[in-house]
N, C-alpha and C. Protein backbone atom coordinates (compact mmCIF):
# COMPACT_ATOMS: atom_id res chain seq x y z
N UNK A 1 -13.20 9.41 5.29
CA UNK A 1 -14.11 8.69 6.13
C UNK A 1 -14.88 9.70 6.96
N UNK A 2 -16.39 9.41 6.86
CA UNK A 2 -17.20 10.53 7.88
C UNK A 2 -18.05 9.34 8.49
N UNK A 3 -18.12 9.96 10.03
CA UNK A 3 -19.10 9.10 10.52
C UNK A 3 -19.98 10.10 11.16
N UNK A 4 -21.23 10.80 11.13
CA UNK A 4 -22.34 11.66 11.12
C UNK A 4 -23.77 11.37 12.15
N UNK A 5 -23.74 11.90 12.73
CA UNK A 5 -25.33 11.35 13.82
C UNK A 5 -25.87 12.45 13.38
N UNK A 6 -27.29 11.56 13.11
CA UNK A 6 -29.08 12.27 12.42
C UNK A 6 -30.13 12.17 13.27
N UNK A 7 -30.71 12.87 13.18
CA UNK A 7 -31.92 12.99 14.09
C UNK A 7 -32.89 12.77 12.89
N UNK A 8 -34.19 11.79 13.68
CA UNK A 8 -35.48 11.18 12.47
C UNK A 8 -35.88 12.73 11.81
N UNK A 9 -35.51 13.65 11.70
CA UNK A 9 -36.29 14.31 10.82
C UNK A 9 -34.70 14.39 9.21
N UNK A 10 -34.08 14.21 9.44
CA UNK A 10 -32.70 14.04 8.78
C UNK A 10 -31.73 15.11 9.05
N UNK A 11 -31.91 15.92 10.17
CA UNK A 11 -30.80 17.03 10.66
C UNK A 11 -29.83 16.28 10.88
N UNK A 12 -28.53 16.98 10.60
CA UNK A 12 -27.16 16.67 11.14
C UNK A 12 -27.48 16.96 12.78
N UNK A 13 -26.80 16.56 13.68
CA UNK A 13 -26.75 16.49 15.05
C UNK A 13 -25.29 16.92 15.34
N UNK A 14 -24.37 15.64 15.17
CA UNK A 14 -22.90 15.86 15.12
C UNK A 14 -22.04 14.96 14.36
N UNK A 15 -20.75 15.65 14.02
CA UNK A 15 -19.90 15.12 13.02
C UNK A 15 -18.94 14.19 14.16
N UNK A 16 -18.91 13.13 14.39
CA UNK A 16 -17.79 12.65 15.14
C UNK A 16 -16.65 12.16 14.60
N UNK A 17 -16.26 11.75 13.07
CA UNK A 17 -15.12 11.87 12.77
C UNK A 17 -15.60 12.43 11.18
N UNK A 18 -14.63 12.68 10.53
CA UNK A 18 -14.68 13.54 9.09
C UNK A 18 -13.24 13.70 8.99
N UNK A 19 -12.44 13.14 7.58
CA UNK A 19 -11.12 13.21 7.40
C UNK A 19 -10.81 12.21 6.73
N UNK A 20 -9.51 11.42 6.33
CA UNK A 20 -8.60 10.83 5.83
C UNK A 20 -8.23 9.60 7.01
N UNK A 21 -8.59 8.12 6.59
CA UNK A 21 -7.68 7.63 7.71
C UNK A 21 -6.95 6.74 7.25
N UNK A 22 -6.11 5.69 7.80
CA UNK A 22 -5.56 4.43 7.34
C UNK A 22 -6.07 3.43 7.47
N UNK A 23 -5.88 2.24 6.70
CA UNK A 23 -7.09 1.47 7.14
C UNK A 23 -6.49 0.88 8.69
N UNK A 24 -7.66 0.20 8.58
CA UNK A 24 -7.89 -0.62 10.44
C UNK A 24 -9.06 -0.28 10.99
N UNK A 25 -8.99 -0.40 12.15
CA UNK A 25 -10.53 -0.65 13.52
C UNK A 25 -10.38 0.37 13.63
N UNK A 26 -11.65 1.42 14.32
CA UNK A 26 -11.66 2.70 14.95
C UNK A 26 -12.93 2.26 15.82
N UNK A 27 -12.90 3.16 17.08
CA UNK A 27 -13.94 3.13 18.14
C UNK A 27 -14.34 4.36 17.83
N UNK A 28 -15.06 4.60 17.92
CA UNK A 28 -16.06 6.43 18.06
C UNK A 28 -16.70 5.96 19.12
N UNK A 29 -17.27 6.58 20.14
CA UNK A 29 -17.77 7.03 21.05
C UNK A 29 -19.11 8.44 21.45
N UNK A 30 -20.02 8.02 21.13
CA UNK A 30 -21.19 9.13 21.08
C UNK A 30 -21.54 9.60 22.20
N UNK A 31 -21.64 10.90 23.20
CA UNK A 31 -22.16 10.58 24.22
C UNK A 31 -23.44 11.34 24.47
N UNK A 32 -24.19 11.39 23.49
CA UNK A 32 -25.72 12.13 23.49
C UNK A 32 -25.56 13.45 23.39
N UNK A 33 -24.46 13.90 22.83
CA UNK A 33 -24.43 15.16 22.96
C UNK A 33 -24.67 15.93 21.37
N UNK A 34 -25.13 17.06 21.40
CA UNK A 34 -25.07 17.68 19.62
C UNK A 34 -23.84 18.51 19.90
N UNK A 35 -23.55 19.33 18.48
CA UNK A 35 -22.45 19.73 18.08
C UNK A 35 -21.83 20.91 18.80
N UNK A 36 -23.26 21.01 19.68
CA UNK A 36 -22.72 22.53 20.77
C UNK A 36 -22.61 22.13 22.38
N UNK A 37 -22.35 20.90 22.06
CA UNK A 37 -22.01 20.13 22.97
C UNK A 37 -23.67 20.02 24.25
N UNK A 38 -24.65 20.15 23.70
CA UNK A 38 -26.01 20.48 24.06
C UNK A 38 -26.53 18.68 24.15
N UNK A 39 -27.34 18.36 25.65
CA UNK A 39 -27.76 16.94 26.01
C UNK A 39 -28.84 16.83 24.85
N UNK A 40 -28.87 16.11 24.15
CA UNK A 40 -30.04 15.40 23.84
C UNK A 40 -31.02 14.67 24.19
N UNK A 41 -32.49 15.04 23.45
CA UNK A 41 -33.34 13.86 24.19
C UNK A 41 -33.21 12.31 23.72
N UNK A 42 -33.92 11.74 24.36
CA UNK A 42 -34.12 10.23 24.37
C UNK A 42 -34.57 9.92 23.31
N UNK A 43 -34.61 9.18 22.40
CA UNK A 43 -34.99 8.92 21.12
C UNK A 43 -34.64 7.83 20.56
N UNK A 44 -34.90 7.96 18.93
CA UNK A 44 -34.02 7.47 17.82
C UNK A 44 -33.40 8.04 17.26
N UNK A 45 -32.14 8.30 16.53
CA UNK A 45 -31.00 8.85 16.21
C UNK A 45 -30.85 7.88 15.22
N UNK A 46 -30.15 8.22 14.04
CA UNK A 46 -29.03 7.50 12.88
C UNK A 46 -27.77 7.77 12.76
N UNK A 47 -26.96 7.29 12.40
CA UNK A 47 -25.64 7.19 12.28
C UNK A 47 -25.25 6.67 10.90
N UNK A 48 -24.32 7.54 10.13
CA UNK A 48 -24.29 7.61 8.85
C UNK A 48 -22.29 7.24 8.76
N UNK A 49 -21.89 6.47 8.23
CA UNK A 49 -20.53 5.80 8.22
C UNK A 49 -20.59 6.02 6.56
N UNK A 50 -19.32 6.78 5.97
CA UNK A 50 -19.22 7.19 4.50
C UNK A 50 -17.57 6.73 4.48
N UNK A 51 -17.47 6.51 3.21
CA UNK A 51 -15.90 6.70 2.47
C UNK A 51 -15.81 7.46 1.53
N UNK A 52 -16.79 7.91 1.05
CA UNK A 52 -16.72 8.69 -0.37
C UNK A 52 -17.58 7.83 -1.23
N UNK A 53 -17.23 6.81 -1.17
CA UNK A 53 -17.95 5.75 -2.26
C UNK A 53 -19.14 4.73 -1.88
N UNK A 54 -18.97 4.81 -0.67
CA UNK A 54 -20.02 3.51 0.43
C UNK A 54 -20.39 4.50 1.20
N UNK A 55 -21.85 4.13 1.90
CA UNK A 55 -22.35 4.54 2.99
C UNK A 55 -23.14 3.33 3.52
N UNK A 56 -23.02 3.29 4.82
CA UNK A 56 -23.68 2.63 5.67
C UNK A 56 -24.58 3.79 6.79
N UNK A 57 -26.16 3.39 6.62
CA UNK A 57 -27.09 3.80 7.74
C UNK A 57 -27.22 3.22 8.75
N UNK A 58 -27.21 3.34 10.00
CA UNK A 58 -27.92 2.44 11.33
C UNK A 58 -28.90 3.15 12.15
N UNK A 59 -29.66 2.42 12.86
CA UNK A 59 -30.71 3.13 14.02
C UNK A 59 -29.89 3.18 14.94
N UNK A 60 -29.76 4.06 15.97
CA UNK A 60 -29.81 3.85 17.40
C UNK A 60 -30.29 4.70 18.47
N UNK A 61 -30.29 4.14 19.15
CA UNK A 61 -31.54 4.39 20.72
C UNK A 61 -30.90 5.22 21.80
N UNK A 62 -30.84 6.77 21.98
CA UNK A 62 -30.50 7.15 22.75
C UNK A 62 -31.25 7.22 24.25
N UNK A 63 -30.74 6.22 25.56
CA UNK A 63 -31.61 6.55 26.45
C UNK A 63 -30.03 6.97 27.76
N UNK A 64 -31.22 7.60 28.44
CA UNK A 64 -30.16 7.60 29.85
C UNK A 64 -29.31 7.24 30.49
């Protein structure tokens, strides 16, 4: 399972989970930050949810 935040040009930003899990619910938690732990601007962002076999894309709206 990877769950991945993109910036509109399609850069990776940050990996917030990547690994093996069991099934069930998981919370992730984004907090505008990139992978060097660096604030981001205000924007649109994507979020990329994988299993290996499925992917799911979403928008979302980073503001203040």
């Amino acid at each position: 399972m990877s769950l991945c935040v993109y910036n509109t040009a399609g850069q990776l930003v940050k990996v917030l989970a990547d690994g093996r899990t069991k099934p069930g619910s998981y919370t992730s938690v984004w907090n505008g930050t990139d992978a060097k732990g660096r604030r981001l601007a205000n924007g649109v962002y994507f979020y990329a949810l994988g299993n290996g076999t499925k992917r799911i894309n979403r928008k979302v709206i980073l503001t203040e």
